[in-house]
Protein backbone atom coordinates (compact mmCIF):
# COMPACT_ATOMS: atom_id res chain seq x y z
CA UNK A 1 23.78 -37.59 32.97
CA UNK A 2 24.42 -38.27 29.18
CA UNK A 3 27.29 -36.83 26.95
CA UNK A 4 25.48 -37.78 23.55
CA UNK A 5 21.64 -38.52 22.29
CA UNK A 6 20.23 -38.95 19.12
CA UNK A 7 16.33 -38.49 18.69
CA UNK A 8 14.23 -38.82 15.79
CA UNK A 9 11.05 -37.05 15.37
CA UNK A 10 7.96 -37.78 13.23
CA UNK A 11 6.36 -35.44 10.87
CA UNK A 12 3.09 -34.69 10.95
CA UNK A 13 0.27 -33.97 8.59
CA UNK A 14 -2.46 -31.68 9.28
CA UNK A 15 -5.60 -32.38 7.51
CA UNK A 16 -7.78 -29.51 8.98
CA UNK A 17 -8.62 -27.09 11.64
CA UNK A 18 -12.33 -28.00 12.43
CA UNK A 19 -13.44 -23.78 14.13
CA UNK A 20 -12.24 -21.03 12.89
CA UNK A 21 -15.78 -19.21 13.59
CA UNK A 22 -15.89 -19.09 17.19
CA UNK A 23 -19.67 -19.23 18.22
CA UNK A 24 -19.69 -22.00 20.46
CA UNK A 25 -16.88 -20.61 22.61
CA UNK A 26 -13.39 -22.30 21.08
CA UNK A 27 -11.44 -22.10 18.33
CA UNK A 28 -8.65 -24.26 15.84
CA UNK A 29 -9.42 -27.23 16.77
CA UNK A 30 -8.19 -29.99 14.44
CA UNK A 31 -7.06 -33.74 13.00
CA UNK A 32 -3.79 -35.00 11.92
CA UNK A 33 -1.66 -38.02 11.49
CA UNK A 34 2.37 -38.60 12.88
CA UNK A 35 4.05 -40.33 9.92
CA UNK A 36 7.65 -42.08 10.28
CA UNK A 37 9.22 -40.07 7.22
CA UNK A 38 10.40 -36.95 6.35
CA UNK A 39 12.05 -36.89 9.69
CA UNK A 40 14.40 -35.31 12.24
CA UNK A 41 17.59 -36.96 13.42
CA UNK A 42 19.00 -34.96 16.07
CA UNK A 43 22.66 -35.99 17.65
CA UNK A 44 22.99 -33.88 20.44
CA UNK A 45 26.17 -33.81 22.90
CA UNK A 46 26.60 -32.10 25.99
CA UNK A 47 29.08 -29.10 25.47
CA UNK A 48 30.35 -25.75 26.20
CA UNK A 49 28.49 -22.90 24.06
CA UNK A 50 26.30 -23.26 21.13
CA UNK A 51 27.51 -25.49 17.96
CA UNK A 52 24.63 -26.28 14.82
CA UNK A 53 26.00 -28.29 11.96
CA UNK A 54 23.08 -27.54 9.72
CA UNK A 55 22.97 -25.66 6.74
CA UNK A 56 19.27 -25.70 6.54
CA UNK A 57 18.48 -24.83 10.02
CA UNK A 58 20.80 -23.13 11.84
CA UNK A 59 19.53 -20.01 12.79
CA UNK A 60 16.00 -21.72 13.90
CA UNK A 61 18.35 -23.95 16.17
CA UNK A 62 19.97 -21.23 17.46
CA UNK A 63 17.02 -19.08 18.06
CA UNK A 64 15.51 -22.35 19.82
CA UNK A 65 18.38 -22.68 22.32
CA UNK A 66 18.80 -18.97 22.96
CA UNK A 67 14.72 -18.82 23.97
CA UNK A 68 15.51 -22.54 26.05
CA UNK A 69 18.46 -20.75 27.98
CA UNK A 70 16.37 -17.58 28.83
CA UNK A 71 14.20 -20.09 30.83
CA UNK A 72 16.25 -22.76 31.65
CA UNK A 73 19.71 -21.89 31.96
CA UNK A 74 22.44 -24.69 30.14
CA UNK A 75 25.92 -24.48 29.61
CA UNK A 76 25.95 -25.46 26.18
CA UNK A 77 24.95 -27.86 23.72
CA UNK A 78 26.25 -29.50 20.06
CA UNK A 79 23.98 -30.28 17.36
CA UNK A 80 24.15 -32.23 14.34
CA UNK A 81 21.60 -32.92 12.04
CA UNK A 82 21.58 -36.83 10.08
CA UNK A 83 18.36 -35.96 8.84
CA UNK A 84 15.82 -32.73 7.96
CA UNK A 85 11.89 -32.11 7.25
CA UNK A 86 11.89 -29.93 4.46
CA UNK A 87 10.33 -26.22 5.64
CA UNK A 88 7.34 -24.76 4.74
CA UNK A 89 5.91 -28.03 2.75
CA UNK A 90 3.48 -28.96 5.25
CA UNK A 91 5.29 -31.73 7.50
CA UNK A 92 5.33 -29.36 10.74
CA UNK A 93 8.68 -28.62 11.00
CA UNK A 94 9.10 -25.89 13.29
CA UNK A 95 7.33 -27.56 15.76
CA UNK A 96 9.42 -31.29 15.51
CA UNK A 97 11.98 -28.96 15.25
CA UNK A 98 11.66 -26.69 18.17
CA UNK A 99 10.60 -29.69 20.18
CA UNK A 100 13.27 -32.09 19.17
CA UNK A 101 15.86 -29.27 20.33
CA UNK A 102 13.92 -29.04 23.34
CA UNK A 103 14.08 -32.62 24.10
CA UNK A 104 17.85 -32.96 23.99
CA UNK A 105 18.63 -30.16 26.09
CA UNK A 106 15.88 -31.55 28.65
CA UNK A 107 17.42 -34.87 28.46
CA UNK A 108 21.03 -34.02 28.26
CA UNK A 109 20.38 -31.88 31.42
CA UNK A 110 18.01 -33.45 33.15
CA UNK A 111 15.52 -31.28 33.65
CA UNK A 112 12.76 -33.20 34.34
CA UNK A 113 10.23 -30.98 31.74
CA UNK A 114 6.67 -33.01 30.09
CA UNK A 115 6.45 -32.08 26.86
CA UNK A 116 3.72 -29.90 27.16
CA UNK A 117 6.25 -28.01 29.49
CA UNK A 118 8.81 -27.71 26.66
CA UNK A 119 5.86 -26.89 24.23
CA UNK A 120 5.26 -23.69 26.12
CA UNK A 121 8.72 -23.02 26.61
CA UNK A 122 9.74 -23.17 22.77
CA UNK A 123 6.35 -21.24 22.08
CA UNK A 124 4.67 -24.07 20.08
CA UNK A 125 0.90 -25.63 20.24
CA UNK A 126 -0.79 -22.00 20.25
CA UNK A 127 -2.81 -22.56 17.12
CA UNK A 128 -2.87 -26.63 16.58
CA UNK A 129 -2.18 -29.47 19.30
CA UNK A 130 -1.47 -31.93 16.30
CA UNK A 131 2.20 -31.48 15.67
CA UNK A 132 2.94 -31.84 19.50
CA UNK A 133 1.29 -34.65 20.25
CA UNK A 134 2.67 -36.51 17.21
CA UNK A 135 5.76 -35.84 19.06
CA UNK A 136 4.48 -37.08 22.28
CA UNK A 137 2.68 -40.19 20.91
CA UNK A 138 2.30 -40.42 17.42
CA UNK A 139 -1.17 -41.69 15.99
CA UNK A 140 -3.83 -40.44 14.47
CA UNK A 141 -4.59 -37.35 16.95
CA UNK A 142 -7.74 -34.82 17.19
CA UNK A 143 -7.34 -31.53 19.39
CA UNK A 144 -10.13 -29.70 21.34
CA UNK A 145 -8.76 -25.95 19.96
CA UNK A 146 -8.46 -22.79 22.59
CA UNK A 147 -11.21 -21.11 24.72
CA UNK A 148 -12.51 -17.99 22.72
CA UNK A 149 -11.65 -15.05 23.47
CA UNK A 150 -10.53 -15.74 26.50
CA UNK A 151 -7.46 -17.90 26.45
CA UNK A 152 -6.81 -17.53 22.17
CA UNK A 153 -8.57 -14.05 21.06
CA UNK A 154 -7.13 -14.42 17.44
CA UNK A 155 -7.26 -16.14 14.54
CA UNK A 156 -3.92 -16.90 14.23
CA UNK A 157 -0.99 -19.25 13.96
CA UNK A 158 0.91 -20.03 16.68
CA UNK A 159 4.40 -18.13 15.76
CA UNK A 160 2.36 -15.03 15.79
CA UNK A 161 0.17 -15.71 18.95
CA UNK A 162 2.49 -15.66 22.04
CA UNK A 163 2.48 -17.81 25.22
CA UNK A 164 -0.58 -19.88 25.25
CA UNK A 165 -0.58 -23.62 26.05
CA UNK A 166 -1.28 -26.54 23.90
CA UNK A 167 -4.94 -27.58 23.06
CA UNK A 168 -6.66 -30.13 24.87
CA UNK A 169 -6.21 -33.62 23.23
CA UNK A 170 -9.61 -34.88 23.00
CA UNK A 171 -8.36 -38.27 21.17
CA UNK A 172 -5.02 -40.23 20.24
CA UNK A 173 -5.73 -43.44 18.36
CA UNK A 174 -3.03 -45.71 16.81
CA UNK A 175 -3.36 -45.50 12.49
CA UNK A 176 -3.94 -48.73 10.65
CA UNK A 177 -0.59 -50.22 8.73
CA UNK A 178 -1.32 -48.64 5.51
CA UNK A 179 1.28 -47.41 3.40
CA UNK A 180 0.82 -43.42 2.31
CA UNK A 181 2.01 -41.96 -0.33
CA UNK A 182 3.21 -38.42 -0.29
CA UNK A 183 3.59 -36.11 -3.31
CA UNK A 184 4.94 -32.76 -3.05
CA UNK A 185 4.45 -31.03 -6.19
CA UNK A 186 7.25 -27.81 -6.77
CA UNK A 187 4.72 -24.83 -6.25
CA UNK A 188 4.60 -21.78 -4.23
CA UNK A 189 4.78 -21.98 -0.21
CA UNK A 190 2.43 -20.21 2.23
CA UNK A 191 4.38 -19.05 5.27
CA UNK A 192 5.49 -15.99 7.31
CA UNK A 193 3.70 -12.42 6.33
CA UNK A 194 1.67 -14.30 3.64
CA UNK A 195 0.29 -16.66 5.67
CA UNK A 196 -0.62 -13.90 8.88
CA UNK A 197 -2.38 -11.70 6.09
CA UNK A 198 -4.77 -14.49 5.02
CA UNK A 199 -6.42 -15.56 8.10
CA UNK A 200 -6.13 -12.02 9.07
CA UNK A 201 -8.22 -11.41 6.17
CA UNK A 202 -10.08 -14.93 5.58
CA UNK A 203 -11.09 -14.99 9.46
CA UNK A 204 -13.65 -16.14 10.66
CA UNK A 205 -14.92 -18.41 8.62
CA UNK A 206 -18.37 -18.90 8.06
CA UNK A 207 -20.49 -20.89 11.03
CA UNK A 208 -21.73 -23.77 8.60
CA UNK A 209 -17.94 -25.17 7.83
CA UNK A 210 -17.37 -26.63 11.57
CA UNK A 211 -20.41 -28.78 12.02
CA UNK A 212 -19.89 -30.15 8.13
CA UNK A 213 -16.12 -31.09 9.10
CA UNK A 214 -16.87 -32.44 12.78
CA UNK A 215 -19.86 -34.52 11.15
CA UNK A 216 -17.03 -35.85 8.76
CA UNK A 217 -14.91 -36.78 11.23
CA UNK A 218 -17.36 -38.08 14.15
CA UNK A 219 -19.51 -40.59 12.39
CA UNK A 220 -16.81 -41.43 9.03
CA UNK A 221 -13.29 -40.77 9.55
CA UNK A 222 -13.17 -42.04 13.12
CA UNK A 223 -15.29 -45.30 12.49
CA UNK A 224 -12.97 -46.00 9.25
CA UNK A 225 -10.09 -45.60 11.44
CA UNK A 226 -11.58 -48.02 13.94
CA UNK A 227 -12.93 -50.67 11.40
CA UNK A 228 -9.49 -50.78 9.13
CA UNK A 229 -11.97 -48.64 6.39
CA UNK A 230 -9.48 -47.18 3.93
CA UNK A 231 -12.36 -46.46 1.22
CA UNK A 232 -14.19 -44.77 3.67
CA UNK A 233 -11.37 -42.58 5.41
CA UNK A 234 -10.16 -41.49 1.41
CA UNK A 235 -13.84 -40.21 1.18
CA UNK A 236 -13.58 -38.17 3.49
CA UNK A 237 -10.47 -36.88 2.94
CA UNK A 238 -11.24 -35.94 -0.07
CA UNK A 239 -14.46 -33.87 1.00
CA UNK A 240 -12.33 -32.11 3.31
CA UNK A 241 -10.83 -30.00 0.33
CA UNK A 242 -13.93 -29.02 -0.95
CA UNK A 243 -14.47 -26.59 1.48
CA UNK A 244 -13.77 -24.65 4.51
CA UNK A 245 -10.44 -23.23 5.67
CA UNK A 246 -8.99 -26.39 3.38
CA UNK A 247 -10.08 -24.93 0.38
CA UNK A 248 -8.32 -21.33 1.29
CA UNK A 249 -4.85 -23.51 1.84
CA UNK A 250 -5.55 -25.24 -1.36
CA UNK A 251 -6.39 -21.75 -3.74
CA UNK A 252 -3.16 -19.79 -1.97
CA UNK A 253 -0.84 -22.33 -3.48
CA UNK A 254 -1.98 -21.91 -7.18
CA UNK A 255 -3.11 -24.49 -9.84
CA UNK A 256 0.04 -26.75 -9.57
CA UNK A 257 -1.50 -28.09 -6.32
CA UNK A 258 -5.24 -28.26 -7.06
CA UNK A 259 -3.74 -29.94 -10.55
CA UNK A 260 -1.98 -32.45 -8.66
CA UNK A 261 -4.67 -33.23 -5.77
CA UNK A 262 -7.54 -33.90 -8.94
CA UNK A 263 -4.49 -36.08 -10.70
CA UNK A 264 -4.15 -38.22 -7.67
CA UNK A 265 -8.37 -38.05 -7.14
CA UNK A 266 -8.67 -39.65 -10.36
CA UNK A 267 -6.12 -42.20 -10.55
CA UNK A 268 -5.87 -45.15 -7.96
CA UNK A 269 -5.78 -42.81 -4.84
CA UNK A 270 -9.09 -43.73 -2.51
CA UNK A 271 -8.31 -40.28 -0.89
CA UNK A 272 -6.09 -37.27 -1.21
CA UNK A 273 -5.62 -34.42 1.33
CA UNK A 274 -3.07 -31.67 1.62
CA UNK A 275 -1.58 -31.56 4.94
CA UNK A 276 -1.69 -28.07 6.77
CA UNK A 277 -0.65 -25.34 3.86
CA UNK A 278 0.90 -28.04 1.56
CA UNK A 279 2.65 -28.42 -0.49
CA UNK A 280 2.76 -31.95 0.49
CA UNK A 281 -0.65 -34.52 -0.31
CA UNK A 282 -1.25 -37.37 0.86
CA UNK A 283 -2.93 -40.22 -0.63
CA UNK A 284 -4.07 -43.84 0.16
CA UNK A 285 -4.54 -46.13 -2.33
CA UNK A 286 -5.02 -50.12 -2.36
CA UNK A 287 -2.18 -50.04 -4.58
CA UNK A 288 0.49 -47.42 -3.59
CA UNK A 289 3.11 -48.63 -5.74
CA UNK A 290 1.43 -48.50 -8.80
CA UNK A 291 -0.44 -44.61 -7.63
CA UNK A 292 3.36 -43.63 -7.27
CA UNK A 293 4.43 -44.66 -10.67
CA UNK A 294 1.57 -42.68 -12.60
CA UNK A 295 2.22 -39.64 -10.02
CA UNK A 296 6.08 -39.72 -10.69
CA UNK A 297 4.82 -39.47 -14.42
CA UNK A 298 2.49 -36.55 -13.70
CA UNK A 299 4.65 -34.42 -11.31
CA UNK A 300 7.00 -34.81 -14.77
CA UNK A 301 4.25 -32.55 -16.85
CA UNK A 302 4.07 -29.70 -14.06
CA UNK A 303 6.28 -26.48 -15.00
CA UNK A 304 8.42 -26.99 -12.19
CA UNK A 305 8.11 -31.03 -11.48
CA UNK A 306 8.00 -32.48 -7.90
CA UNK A 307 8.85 -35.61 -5.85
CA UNK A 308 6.65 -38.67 -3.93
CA UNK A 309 8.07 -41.06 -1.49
CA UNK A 310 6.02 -44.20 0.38
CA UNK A 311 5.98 -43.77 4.07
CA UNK A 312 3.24 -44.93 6.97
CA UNK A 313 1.63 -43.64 9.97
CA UNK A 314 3.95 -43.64 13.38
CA UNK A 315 2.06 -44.53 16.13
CA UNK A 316 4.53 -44.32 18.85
CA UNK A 317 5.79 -40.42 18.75
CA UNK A 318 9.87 -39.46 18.90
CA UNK A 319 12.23 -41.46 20.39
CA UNK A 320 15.49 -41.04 21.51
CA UNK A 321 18.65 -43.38 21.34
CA UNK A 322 21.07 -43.52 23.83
């Protein structure tokens, strides 16, 4: 048994849910990529009640480990976080979160739990199966969604849906080495009530936008993947926000992100997609360096600026130090 770990998460970007119509049967379904930063670094030591050292994060943590004990009874544990995903910008964090915390207590304490198993016990996966298998495996992953109505009877996200498992991974391919920039411009953030009222609201969506989006990703985003095709995969990406459940996330956040996405569109980026609510984008580019120079400069003209950073695809999932 170990007295100290330290794991580090991916993020993960969400670049759609493919049904949120129903007809055939299922519903969420969905594509998204494991990248190496913003990240999670998680020291965890064995211990004797409940210590967080996060400013950030601490009552998520603690809520985490209360809902982990209910099931799985541990003496105690000590966290301390090197390193955070900023909430509610679109990197997943409640999920590398949840399951990072999850992790250490099933390592520290050997209890022997997949993480599918710790998915279901830290109630994540219900809506999307993208942010837990980037923590599994990393890679560019696509999800099968939920039986409808008969194992998901909502259109909802998975805070507010209860105890139901992880989607069916359908595929998990490694990403090619390209670097991806991310640019986060200071706008509003979609989360909590707001977020609930909108696909209570916006749901279902109409039966035309799931065949247009698994068309996209069957016969151009997958081959482009396959064939190293980054003019190709930016295509596509960027007729994903045209449309769809994309273009709701896109219109909730105001003109500071449609702004910025058009900016990025028009100047060296091949492709530009928000990831899951956004704020975050993120754009390919044969030239990366010189796409985050002109977007530093932009992000300086918006009311309330913003920030970019360089990062690339992780293709191997969290993993844990001993």
């Amino acid at each position: 048994m170990f007295d100290e770990i330290r794991i580090t998460t991916p993020a993960r970007l969400h670049f759609a849910l493919l049904d949120l119509n129903g007809i055939l049967g299922r519903i969420d379904g969905g594509l998204g990529l494991a990248i190496d930063e913003p990240n999670f670094q998680i020291i965890a030591e064995r211990a004797t009640g409940i210590h967080v050292a996060s400013s950030v994060y601490y009552e998520r943590a603690c809520a985490i480990l209360a809902r982990l004990q209910a099931t799985y009874p541990f003496p105690g544990i000590q966290l301390t976080f090197a390193a955070e995903i900023p909430m509610h910008c679109g990197f997943g964090s409640g999920t590398q979160l949840s399951l990072g915390i999850a992790q250490a207590v099933n390592v520290l304490y050997e209890l022997g739990l997949s993480v599918e198993e710790l998915a279901r016990a830290v109630g994540r996966g219900g809506t999307s199966g993208i942010g837990v298998a980037a923590f599994d495996t990393g890679g560019f992953i696509v999800d099968g969604g939920h039986r409808f109505p008969e194992q998901k009877a909502s259109f909802l996200p998975s805070s507010a849906v209860g105890d139901i498992p992880p989607p069916p991974i359908l595929l998990r391919y490694p990403f090619p080495a390209w670097s991806l920039l991310i640019v986060i411009p200071n706008c509003s953030r979609i989360y909590g009530e707001a977020e609930l009222e909108l696909f209570r609201t916006l749901c279902p969506q109409p039966e035309s936008v799931a065949p247009k989006l698994s068309h996209l990703l069957l016969l151009q985003i997958l081959p482009a993947l396959l064939e190293d095709d980054m003019h190709n995969f930016g295509k596509a990406l960027n007729q994903i926000q045209t449309f769809g459940w994309k273009k709701v996330e896109i219109e909730a956040q105001g003109a500071e992100l449609q702004l910025t996405l058009d900016f990025l569109q028009h100047n060296e980026a091949l492709g530009a997609g928000v990831s899951s609510w956004g704020p975050a984008i993120c754009a390919v580019s044969r030239d990366v360096d010189e796409l985050k120079r002109k977007a530093e400069a932009f992000l300086k003209t918006l009311p309330n600026g913003g920030s970019c950073f360089i990062t690339q695809a992780n293709n191997v999932g969290a993993y844990i130090e001993l």
